[in-house]
Protein backbone atom coordinates (compact mmCIF):
# COMPACT_ATOMS: atom_id res chain seq x y z
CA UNK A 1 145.05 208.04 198.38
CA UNK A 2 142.12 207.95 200.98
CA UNK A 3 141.95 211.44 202.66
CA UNK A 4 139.35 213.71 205.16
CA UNK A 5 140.71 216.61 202.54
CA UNK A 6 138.19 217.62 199.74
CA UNK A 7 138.80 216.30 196.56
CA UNK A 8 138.16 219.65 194.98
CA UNK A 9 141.27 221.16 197.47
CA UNK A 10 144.02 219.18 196.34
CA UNK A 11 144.81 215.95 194.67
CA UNK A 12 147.09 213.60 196.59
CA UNK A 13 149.88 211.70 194.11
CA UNK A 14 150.93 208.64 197.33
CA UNK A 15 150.52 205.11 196.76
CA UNK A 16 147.86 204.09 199.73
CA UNK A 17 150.24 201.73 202.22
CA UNK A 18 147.56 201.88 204.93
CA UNK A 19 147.70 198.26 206.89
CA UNK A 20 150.74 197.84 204.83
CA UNK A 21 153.49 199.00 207.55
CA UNK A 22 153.55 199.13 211.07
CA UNK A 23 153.73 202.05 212.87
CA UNK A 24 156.96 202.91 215.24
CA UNK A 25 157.27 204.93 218.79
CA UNK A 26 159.67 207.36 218.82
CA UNK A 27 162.18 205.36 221.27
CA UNK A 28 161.96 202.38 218.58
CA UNK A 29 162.12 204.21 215.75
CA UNK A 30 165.14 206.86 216.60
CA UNK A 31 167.31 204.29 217.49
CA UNK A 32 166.83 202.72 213.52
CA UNK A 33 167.32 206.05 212.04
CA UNK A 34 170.23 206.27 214.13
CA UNK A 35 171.79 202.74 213.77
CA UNK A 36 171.25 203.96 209.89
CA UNK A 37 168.37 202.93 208.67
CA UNK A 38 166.47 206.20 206.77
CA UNK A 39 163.52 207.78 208.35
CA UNK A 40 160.93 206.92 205.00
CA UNK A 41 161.36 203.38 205.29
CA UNK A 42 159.51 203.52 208.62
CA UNK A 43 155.99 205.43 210.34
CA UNK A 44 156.20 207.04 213.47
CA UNK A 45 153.47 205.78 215.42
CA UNK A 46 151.36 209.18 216.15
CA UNK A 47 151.50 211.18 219.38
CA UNK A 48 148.42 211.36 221.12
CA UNK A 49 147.58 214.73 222.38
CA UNK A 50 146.84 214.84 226.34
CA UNK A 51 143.85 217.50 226.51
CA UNK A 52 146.61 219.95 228.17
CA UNK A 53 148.48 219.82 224.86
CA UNK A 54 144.81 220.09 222.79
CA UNK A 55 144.10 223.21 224.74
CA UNK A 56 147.80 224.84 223.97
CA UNK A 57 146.52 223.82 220.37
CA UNK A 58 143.14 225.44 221.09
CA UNK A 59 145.05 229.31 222.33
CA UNK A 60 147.13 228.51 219.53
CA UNK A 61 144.51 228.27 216.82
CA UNK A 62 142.76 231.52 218.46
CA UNK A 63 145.73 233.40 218.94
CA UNK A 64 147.60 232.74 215.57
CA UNK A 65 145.03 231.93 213.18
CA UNK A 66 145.03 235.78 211.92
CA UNK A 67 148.89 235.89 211.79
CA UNK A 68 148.82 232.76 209.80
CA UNK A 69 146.16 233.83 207.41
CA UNK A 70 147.65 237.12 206.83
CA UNK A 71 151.17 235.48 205.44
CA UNK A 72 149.66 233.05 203.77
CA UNK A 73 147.61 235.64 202.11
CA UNK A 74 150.95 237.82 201.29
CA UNK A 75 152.54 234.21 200.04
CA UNK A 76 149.16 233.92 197.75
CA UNK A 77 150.01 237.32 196.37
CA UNK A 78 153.41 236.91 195.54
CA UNK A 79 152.90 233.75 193.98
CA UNK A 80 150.10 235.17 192.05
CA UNK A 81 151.98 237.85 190.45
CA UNK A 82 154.44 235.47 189.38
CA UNK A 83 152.42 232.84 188.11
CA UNK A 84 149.56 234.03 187.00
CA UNK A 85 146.13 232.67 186.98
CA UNK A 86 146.77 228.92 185.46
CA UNK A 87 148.99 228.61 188.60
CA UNK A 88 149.80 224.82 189.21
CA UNK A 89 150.37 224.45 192.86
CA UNK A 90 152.93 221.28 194.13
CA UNK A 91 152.39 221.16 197.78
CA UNK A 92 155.33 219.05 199.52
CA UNK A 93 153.33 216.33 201.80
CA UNK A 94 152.29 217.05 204.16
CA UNK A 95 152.96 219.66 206.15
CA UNK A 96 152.56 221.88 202.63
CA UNK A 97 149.46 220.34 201.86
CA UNK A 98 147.14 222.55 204.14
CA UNK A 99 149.29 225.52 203.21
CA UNK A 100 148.93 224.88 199.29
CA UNK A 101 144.75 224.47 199.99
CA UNK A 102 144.65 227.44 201.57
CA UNK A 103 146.74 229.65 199.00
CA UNK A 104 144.30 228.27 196.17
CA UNK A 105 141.20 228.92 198.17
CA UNK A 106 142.44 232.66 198.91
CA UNK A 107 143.57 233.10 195.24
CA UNK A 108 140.41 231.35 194.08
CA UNK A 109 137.82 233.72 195.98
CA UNK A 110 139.70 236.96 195.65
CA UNK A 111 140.72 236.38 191.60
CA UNK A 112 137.36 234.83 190.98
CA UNK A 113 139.41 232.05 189.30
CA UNK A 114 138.64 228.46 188.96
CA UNK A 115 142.01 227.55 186.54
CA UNK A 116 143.95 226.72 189.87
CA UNK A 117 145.18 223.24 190.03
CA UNK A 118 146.68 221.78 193.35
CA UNK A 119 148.56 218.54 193.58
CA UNK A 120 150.65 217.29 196.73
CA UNK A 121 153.55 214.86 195.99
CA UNK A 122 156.54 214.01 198.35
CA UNK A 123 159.81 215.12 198.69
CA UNK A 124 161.79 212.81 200.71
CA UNK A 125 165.40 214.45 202.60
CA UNK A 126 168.33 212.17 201.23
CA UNK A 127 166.04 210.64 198.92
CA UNK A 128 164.92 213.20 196.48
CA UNK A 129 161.34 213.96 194.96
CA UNK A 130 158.89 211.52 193.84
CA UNK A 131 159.88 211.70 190.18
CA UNK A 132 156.44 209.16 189.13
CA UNK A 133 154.38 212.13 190.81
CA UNK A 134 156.22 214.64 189.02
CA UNK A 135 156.25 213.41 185.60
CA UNK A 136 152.46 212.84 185.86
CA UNK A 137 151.88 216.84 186.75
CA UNK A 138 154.02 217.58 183.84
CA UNK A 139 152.35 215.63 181.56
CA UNK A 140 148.90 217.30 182.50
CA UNK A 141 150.42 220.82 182.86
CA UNK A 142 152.39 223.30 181.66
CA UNK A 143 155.82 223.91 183.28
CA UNK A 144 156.00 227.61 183.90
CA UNK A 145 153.07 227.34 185.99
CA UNK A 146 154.66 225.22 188.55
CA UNK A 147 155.06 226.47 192.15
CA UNK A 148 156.04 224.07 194.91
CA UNK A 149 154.86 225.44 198.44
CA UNK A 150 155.83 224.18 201.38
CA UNK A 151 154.95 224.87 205.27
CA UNK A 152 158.12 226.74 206.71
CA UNK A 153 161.84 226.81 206.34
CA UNK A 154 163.73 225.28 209.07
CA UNK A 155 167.15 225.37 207.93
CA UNK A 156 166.92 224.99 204.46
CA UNK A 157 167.42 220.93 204.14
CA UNK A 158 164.14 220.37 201.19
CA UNK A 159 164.94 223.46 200.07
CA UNK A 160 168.41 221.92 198.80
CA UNK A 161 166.70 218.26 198.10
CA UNK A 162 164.35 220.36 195.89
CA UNK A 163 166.53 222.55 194.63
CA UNK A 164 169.35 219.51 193.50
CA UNK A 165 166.57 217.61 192.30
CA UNK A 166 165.22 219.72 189.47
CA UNK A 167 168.68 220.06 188.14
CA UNK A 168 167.12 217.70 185.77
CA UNK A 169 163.98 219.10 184.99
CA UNK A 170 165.46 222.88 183.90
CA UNK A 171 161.73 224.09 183.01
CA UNK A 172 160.72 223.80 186.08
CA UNK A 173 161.35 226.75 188.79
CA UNK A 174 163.57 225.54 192.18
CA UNK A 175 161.80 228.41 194.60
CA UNK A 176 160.02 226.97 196.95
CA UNK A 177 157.41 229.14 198.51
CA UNK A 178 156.29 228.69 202.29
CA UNK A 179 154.55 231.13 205.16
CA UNK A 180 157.50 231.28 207.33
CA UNK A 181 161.34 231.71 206.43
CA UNK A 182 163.25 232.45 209.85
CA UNK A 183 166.03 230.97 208.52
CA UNK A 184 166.22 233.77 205.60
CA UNK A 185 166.85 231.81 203.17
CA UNK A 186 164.02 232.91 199.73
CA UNK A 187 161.57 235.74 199.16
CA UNK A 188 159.00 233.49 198.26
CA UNK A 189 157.60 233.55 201.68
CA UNK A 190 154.97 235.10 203.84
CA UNK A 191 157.05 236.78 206.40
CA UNK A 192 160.66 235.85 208.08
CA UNK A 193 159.06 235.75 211.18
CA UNK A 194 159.68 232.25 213.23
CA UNK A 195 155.89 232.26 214.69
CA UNK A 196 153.03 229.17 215.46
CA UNK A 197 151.96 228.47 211.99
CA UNK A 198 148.60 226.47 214.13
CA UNK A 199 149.13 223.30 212.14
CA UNK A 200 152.54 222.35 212.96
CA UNK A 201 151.59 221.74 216.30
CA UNK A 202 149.68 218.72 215.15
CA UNK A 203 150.25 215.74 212.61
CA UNK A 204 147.84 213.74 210.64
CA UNK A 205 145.08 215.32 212.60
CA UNK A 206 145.49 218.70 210.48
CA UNK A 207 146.60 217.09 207.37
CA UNK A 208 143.77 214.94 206.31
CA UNK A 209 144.66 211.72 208.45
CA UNK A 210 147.48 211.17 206.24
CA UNK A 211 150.72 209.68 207.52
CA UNK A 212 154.09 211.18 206.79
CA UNK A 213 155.05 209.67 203.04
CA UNK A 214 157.05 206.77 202.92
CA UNK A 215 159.27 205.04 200.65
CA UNK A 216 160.70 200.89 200.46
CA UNK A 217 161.40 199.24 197.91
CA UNK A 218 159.56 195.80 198.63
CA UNK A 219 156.34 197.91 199.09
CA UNK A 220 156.98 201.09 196.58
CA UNK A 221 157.47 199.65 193.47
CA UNK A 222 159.65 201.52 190.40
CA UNK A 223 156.54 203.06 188.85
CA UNK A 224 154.79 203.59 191.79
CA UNK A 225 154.40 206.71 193.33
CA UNK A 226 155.74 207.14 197.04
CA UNK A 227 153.24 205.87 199.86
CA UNK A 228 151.06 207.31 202.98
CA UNK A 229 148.71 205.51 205.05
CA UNK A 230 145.26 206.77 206.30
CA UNK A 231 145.52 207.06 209.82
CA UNK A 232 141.54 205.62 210.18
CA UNK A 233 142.23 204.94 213.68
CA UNK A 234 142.20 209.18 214.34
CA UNK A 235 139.06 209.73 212.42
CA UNK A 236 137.55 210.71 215.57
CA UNK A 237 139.95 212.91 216.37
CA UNK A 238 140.16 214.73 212.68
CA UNK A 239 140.64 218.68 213.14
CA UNK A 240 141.75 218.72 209.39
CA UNK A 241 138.95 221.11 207.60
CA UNK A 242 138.07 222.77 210.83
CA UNK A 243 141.68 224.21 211.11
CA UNK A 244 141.63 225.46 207.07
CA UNK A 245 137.88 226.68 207.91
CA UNK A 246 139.54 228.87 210.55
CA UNK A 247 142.03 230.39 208.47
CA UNK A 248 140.38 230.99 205.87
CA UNK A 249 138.09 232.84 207.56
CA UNK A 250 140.39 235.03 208.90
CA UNK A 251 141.84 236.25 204.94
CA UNK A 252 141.85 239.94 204.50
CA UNK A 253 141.28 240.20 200.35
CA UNK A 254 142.95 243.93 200.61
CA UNK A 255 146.32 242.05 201.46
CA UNK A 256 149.65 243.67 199.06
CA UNK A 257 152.33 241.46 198.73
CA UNK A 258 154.88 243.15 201.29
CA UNK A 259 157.33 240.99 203.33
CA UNK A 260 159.53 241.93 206.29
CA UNK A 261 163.53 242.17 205.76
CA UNK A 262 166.07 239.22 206.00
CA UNK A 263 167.87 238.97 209.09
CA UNK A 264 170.18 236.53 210.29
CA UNK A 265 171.31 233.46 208.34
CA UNK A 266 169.68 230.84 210.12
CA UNK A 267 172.59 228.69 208.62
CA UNK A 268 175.06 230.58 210.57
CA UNK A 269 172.99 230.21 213.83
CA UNK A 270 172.54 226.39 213.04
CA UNK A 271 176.89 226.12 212.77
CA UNK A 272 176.47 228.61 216.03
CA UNK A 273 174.65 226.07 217.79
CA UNK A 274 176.51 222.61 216.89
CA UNK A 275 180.08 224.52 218.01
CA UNK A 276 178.58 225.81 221.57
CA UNK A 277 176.68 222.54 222.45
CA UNK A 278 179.35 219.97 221.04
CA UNK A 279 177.33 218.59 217.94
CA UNK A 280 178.42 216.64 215.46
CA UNK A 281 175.98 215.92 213.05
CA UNK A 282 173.64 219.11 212.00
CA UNK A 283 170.81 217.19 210.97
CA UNK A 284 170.13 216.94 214.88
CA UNK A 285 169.34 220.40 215.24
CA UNK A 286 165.62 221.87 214.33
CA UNK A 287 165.75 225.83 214.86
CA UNK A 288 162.31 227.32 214.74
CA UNK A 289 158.96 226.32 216.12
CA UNK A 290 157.71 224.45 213.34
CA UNK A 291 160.60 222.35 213.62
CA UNK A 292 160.80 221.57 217.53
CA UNK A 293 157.42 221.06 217.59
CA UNK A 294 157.96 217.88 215.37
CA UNK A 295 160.94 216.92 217.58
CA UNK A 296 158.88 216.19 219.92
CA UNK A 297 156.15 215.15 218.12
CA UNK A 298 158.30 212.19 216.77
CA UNK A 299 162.00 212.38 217.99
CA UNK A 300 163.91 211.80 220.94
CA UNK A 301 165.00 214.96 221.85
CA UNK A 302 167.89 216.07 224.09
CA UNK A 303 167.00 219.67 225.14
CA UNK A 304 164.86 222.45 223.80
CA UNK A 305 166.81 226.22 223.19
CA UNK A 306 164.86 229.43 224.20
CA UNK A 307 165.46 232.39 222.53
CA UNK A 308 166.11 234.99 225.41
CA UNK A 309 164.30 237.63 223.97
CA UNK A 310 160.93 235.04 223.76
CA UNK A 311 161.51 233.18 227.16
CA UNK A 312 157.94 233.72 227.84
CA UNK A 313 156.02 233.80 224.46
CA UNK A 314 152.48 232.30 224.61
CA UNK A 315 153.32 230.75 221.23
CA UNK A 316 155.82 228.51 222.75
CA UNK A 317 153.12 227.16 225.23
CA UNK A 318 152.28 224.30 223.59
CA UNK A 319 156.13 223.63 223.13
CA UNK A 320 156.55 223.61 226.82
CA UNK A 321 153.64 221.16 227.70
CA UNK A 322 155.12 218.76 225.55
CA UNK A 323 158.81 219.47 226.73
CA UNK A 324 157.17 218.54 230.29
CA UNK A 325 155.00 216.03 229.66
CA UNK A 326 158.55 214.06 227.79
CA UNK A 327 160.47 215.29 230.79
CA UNK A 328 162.64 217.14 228.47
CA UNK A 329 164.83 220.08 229.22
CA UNK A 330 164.42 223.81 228.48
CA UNK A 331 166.92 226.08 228.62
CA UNK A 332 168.17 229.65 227.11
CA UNK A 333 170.11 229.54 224.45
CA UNK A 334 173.78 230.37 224.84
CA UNK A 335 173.92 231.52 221.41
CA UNK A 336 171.98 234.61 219.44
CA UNK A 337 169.20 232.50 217.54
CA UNK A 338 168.74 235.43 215.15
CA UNK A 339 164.60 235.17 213.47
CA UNK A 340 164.38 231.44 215.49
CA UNK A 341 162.20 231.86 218.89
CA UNK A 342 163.26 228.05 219.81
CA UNK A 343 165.24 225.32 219.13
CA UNK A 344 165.09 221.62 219.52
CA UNK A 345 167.86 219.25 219.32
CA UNK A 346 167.66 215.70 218.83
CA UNK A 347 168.98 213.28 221.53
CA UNK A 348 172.67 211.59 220.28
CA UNK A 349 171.49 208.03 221.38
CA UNK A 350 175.16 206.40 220.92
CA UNK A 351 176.02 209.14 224.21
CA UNK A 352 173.59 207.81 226.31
């Protein structure tokens, strides 16, 4: 799989689909997934940031980048401890793929340890994990050094794909690690905070021109692993090892392995919000930032919740500028969104 990561960061397990599959827009695209047809048989044509949004990226990346190192750096510890240093890394593709770099580059330069091993395979929601990818990390390494990472938590829906998934493979640990957990839902995270992890506010730009995985049966075959395409028409636009560059310049090597307390279920907020607004189907909500910032990035959304108590965040600036430039509503939230600073919720096209 072709790739503007380093080959010495991680090792992509996708079948290369690029030219293979036409990319969607968002108005094309939701209606399929909503007429039924699943989200992985199809690529979202990729947004292309006005320089208003670049600049929100730009205060984000300046603002954050610390915040971001610092629980990724916590994450690297806690996974350490666990794992040891023959630690096999599965990053989830690919918004886990720059977050699995950067916890072997930390770990790497503060262990003085070059036993790290990172792969990145897909997980796929109501589709399950890329078994082919799987089976060829297990028969390369050992088992107990397994730890799947991920970006965030939104609320919880690959952490159940991942954890019903391995029900078959009992040598293998379920946790999933990620930075940020608002939703509350595992320790094996940096911090319970819902805050700009920089890189979700872009796509394939941050995550080595790589597409979102897909999967189709008259294009993935049985022993193939799932696919991505190489988004060469951004290549101009690539942020991908400038972004990890930035991070990773912001570790602090004294870092102990200390996490803030759970709060809130983010489950209970999530049944909160589809009572109060009149939603049927909880897949259409996405509490957190990481989360709205892909609805629009590649949804149709129907309005975007504000957390009272973060009406005026700076970190929500870059949600804003895209709310406006879709001429999509913002609004407070009529119900207490616990750790999430925002939610977005995805337009019901048969209402409209």
């Amino acid at each position: 799989m072709k790739s503007t990561f380093y080959s010495n960061d991680v090792e992509l397990l996708l079948k290369d689909i690029s030219g293979l599959v036409e990319p969607l827009p968002s108005e094309v695209r939701e209606q399929y997934i909503q007429s039924g047809i699943h989200y992985c048989e199809m690529l979202p044509l990729e947004y292309q940031p006005s320089k208003k949004y670049m600049d929100a990226y730009t205060v984000a990346l300046q603002n954050y980048a610390e915040l971001t190192a610092h629980a990724i750096a916590v994450l690297s510890e806690i996974i350490y401890k666990k794992k040891g240093k023959h630690l096999t890394i599965v990053s989830l593709a690919r918004a886990g793929t720059p977050i699995g770099i950067l916890i072997k580059r930390y770990l790497e330069k503060k262990y003085n340890v070059s036993t790290i091993y990172h792969y990145s395979i897909s997980i796929i929601r109501g589709r399950g994990i890329d078994k082919n990818a799987l089976n060829h990390i297990l028969s390369r390494r050992n088992p107990e050094t397994i730890q799947f990472v991920d970006g965030w938590i939104g609320k919880g829906a690959i952490l159940n794909e991942l954890t019903q998934e391995l029900y078959e493979y009992p040598e293998l640990d379920a946790g999933l690690a990620v930075v940020s957990d608002p939703a509350n839902l595992t320790e094996l995270c940096g911090t319970h905070e819902d805050f700009l992890i920089p890189s979700s506010c872009l796509n394939a730009t941050v995550t080595g021109l790589i597409s979102r995985t897909f999967h189709r049966k008259d294009i993935i075959g049985e022993n193939n692993f799932h696919g991505a395409a190489f988004l060469e028409n951004l290549e101009h636009d690539d942020l991908t090892n400038q972004y990890l560059n930035v991070i990773e310049h912001q570790f602090d090597y004294s870092t102990n392995a200390t996490i803030s307390p759970k709060g809130i279920s983010g489950i209970n907020v999530v049944q909160q919000i589809a009572k109060e607004y009149f939603i049927e189907d909880i897949n259409f909500i996405k509490p957190g930032i990481g989360e709205t910032t892909r609805v629009l990035l590649r949804r149709i959304p129907w309005k975007i919740l504000v957390n009272s108590k973060y009406e005026n965040a700076e970190e929500l600036n870059h949600i804003k500028q895209l709310a406006y430039e879709k001429n999509v509503p913002i609004e407070l939230s009529k119900v207490e969104l616990g750790n999430y600073k925002i939610c977005g919720i995805i337009k019901n096209l048969a209402d409209t």
